[in-house]
Protein backbone atom coordinates (compact mmCIF):
# COMPACT_ATOMS: atom_id res chain seq x y z
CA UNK A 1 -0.64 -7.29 -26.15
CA UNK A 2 1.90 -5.61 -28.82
CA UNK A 3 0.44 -6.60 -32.10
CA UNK A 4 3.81 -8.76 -33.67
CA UNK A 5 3.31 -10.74 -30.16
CA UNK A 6 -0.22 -11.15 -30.27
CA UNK A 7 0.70 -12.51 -34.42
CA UNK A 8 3.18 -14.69 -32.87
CA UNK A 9 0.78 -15.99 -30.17
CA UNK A 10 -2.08 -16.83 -32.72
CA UNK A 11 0.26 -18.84 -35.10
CA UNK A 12 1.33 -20.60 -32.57
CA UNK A 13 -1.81 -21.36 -31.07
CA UNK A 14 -2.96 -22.54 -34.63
CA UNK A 15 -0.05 -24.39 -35.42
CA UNK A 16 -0.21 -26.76 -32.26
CA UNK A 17 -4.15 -26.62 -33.16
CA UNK A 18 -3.74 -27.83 -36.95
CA UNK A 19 -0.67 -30.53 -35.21
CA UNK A 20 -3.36 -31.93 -33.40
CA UNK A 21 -6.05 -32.41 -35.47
CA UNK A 22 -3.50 -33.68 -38.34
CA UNK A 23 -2.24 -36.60 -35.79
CA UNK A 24 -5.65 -37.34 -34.91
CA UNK A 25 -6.57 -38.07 -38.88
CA UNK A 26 -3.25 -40.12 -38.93
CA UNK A 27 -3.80 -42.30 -36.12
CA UNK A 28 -7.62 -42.87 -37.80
CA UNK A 29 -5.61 -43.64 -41.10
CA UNK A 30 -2.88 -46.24 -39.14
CA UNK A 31 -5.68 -48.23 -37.51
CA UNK A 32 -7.93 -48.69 -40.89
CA UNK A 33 -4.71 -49.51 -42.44
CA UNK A 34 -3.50 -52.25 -39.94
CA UNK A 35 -6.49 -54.25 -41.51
CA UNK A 36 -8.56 -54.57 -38.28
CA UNK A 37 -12.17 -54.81 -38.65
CA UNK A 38 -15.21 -52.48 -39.03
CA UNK A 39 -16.21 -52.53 -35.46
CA UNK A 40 -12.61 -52.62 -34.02
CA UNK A 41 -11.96 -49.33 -36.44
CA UNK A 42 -15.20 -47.93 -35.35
CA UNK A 43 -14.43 -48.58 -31.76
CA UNK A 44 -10.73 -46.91 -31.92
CA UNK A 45 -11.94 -43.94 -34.18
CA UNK A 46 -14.42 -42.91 -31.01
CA UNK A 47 -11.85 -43.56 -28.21
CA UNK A 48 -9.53 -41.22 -30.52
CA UNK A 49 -11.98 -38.36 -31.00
CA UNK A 50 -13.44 -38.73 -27.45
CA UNK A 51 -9.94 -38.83 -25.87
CA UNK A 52 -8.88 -36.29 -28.90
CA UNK A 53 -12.11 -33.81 -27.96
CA UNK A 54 -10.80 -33.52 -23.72
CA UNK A 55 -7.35 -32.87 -25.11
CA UNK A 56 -8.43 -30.07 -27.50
CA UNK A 57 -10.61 -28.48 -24.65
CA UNK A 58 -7.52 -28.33 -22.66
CA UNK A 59 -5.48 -27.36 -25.41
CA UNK A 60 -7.75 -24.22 -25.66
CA UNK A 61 -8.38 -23.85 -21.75
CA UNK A 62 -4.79 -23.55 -22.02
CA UNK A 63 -4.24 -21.37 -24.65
CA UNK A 64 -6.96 -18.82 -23.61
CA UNK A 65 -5.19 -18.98 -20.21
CA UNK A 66 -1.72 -17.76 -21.18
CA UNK A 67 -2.94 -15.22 -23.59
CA UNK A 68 -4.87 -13.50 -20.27
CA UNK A 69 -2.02 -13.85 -18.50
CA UNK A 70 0.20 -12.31 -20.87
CA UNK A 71 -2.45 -9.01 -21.56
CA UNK A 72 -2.58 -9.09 -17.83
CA UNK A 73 1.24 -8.36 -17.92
CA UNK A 74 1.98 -5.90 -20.12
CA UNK A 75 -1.37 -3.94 -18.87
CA UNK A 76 0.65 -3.91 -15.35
CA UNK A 77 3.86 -3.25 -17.59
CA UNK A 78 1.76 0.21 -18.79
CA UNK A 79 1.01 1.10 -15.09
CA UNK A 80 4.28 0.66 -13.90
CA UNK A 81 5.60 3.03 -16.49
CA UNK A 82 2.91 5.56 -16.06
CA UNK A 83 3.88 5.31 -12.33
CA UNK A 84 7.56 5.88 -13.02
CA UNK A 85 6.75 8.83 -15.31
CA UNK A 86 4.63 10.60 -12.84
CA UNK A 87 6.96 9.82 -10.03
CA UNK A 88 9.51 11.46 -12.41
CA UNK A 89 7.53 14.45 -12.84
CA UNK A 90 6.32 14.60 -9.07
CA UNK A 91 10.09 14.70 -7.66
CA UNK A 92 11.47 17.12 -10.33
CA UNK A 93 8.00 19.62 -9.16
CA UNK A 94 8.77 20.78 -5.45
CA UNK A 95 12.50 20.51 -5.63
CA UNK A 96 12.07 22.95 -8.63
CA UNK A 97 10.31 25.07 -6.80
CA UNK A 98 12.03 24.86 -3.51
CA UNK A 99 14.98 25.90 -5.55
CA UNK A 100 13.32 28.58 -7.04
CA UNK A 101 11.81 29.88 -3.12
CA UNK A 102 15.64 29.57 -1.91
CA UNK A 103 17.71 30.78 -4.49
CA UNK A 104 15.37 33.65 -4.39
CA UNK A 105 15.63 34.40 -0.47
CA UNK A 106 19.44 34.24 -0.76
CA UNK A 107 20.05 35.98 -3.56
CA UNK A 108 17.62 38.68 -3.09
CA UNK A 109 17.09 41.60 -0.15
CA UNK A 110 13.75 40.78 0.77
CA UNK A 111 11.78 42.02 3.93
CA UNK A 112 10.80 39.91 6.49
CA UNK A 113 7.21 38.82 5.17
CA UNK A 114 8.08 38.48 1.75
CA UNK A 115 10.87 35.96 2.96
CA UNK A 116 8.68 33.94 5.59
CA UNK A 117 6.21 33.68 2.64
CA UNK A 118 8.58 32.15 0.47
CA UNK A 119 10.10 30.04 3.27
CA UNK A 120 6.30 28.88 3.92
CA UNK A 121 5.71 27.90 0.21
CA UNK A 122 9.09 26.25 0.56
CA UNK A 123 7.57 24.11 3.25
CA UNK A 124 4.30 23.39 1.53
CA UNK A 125 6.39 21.99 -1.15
CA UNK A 126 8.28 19.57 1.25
CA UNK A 127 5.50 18.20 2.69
CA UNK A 128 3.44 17.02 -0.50
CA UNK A 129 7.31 15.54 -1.38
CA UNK A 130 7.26 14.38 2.32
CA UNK A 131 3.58 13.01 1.61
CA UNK A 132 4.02 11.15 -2.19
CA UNK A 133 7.33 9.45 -0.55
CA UNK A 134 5.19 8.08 2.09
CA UNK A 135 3.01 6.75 0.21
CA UNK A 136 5.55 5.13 -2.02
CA UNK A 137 7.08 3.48 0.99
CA UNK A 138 3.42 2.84 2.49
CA UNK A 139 2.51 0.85 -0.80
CA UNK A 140 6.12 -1.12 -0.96
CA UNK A 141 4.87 -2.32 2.78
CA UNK A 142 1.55 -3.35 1.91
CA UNK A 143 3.15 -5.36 -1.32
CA UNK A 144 5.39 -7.25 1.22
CA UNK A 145 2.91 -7.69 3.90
CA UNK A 146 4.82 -5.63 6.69
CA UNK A 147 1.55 -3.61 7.75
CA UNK A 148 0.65 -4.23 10.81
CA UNK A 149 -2.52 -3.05 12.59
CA UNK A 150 -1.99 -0.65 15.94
CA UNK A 151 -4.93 -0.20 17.04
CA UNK A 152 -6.01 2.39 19.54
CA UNK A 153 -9.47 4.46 20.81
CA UNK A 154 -9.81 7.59 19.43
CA UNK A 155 -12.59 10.12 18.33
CA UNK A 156 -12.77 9.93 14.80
CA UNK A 157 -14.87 13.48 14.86
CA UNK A 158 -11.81 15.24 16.28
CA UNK A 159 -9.76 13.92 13.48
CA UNK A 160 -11.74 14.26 10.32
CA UNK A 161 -12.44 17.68 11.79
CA UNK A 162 -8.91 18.08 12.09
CA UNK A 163 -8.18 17.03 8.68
CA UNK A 164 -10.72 19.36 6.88
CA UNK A 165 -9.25 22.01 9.00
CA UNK A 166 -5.39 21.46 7.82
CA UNK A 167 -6.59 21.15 3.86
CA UNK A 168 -8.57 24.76 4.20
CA UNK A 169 -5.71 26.36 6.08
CA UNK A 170 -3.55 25.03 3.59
CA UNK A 171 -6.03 26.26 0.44
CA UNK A 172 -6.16 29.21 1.94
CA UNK A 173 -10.17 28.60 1.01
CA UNK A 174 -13.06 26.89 3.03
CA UNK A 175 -13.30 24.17 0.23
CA UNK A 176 -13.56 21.35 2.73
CA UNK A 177 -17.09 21.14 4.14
CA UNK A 178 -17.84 18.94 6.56
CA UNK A 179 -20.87 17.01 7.90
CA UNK A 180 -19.87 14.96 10.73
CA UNK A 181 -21.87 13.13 13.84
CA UNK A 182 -20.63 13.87 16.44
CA UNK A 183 -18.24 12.55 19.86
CA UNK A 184 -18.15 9.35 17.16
CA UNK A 185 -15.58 7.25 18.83
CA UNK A 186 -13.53 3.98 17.31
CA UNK A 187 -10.49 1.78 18.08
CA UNK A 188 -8.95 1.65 14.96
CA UNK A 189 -5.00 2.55 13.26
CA UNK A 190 -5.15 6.50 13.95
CA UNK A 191 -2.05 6.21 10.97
CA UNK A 192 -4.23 4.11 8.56
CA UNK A 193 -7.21 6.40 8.93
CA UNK A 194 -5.56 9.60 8.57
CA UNK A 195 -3.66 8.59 5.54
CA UNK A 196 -6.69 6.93 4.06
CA UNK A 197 -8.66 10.43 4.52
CA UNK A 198 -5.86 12.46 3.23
CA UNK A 199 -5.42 10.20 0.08
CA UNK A 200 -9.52 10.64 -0.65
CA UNK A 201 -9.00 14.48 -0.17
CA UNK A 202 -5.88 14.85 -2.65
CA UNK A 203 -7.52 12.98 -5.12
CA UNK A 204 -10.39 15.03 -5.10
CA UNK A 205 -8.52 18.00 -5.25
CA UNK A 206 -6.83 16.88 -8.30
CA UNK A 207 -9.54 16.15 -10.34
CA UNK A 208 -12.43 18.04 -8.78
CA UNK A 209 -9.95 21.39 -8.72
CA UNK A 210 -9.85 24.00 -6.37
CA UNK A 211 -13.20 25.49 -7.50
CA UNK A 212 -16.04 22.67 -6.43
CA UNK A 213 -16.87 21.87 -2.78
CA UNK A 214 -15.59 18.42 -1.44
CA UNK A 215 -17.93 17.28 1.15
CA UNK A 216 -16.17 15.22 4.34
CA UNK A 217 -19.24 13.00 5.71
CA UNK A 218 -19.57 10.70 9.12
CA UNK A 219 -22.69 9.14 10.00
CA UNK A 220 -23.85 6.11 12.15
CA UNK A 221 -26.17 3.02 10.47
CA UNK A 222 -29.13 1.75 11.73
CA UNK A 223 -26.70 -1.34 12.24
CA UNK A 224 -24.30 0.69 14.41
CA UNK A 225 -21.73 0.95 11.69
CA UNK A 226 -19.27 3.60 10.56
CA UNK A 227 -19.96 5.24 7.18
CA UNK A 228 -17.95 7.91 6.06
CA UNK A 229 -15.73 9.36 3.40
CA UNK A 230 -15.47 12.40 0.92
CA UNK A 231 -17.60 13.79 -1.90
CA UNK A 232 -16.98 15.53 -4.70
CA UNK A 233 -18.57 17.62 -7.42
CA UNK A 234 -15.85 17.07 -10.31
CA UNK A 235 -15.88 14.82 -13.73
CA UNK A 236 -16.69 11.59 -11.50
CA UNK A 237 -15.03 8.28 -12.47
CA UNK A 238 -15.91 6.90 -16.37
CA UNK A 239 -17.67 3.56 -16.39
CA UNK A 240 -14.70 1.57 -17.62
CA UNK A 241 -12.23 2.56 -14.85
CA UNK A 242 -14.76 2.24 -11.97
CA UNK A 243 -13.59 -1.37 -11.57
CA UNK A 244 -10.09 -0.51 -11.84
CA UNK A 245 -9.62 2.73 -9.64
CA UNK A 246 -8.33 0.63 -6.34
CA UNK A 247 -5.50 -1.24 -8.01
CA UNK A 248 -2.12 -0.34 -7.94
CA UNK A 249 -0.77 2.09 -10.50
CA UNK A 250 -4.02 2.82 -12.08
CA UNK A 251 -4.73 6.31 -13.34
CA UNK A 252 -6.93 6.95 -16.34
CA UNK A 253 -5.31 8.51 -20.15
CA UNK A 254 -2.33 8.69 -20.91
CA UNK A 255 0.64 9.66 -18.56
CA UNK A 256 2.70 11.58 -20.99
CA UNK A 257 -0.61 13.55 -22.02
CA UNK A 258 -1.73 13.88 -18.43
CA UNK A 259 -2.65 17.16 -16.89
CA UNK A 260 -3.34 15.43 -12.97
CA UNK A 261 -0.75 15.45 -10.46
CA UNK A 262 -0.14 11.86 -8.56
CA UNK A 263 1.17 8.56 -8.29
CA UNK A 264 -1.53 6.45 -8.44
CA UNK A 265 -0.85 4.58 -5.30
CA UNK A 266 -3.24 6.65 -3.29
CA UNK A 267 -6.73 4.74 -3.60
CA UNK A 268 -4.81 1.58 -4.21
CA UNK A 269 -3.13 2.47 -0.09
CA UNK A 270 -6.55 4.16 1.18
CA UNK A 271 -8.40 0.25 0.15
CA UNK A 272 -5.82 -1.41 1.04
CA UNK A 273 -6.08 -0.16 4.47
CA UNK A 274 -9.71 -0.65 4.81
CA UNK A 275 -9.43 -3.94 3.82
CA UNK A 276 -7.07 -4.54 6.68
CA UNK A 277 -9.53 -3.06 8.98
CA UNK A 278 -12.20 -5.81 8.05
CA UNK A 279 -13.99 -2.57 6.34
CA UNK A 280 -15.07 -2.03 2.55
CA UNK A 281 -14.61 1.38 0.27
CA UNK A 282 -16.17 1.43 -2.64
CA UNK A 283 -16.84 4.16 -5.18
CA UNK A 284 -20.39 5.67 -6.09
CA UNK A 285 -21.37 8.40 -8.12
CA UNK A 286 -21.81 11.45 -6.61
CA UNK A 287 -25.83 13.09 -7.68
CA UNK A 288 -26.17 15.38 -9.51
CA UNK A 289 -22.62 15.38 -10.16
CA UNK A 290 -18.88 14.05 -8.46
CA UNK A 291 -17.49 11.24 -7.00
CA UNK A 292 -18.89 9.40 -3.56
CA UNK A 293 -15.99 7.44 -2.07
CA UNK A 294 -17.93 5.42 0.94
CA UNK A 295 -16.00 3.84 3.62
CA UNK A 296 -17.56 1.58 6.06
CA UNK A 297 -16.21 -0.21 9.26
């Protein structure tokens, strides 16, 4: 909490503290003064520190309560400005450049390939716009509950295969590798799963880079479960944020300082849609080096 709020909070808390105990020593004071006897004091002096003890335990129950409540708040106060300050910077990125791409093929006499190149940058750059809108809208649904499951059969081979495929053509570099079981069917949200596995990639790619191998995995348990997800060989995920990587909004540093692209909404949406699968995700670290992120169903 901001430090004159936290000053604020701790007066107060030791004012009504101080209150307390000051009424307790007068109500002590009234009854020895009312003339009643020894054991009649004695008795009323316990009943008023006994009583007086429960109070103060709620008193600081209470106290201790609000203060995590309000750290809790102006931590998710910090996210949602980070978020609005990446979103900020996320927008103004492709429509920059799409500006650049078209200003350029209208204003210039290009040939034909250097113009399809340009229009196919152009296009890159509207669908990671396309992609970070989605999953702005995609995390405003899951806030409000309007996810539904629709499930369906479908090999889940074909479309991590698929996936691994699109990122590489995309690269223009056989980053993805892949190491996959195969004909692995499941009735599942074909939408849910493919978003999930695109969210892993991107953030791999943004904090891995384009120069270490990202490793797209699918293997069958002994206990005829799903286990799959994506490996990386980057920086891996510090202790302190390993707890915190699935929520909403979290990204580690500082957002003005930042050198990652992204939202922060895309583990919080790829968990979120495991856990309405009845699945888990959690992170591990990747040996020697990376980040695991293990999905089973």
């Amino acid at each position: 909490m901001k430090r004159q709020t936290a000053i604020f909070f701790y007066l107060l808390g030791a004012y009504v503290v101080l209150q307390f105990a000051w009424w307790g020593f007068h109500l002590i004071q009234l009854t020895e003064e009312a003339g009643a006897s020894k054991s009649s004091i004695s008795k009323r002096v316990i009943m008023i520190i006994s009583e007086g003890m429960v109070f103060f335990l709620i008193l600081i129950l209470g106290l201790w309560k609000i203060r995590s409540s309000i750290r809790k708040e102006i931590k998710f106060s910090q996210r949602q400005n980070n978020f609005l300050l990446s979103v900020t910077h996320e927008l103004k990125t492709p429509l920059a450049a799409n500006k650049l791409y078209l200003q350029t093929v209208v204003k210039r006499d290009l040939d034909s390939t250097k113009r399809n190149e340009l229009i196919e940058k152009a296009i890159i750059e509207n669908q990671r716009l396309e992609a970070m809108i989605d999953n702005i809208l995609n995390a405003s649904r899951l806030e409000n509950q309007v996810m539904k499951l629709h499930k369906e059969v479908f090999n889940l081979t074909d479309l991590l295969k698929g996936i691994a495929n699109r990122f590489n053509k995309s690269l223009q570099v056989d980053l993805i590798q892949v190491s996959l079981a195969e004909n692995i069917e499941i009735e599942a949200d074909f939408f849910m799963l493919e978003t999930t596995i695109n969210n892993l990639i991107e953030n791999s790619l943004k904090y891995a880079g384009n120069q270490k191998k990202i490793l797209l995995y699918l293997q069958k348990s002994k206990e005829d479960r799903l286990i799959f997800g994506v490996k990386d060989e980057g920086p891996g995920v510090v202790l302190e944020f390993q707890n915190e990587i699935f929520k909403k909004f979290v990204r580690s540093g500082n957002e003005e300082t930042r050198s990652q692209k992204g939202t922060g909404l895309g583990l919080f949406i790829a968990s979120e849609f495991i856990r309405i699968h009845g699945g888990k995700i959690i992170y591990k670290d990747n040996k020697p080096q990376g980040s695991n992120f293990e999905i089973t169903l």
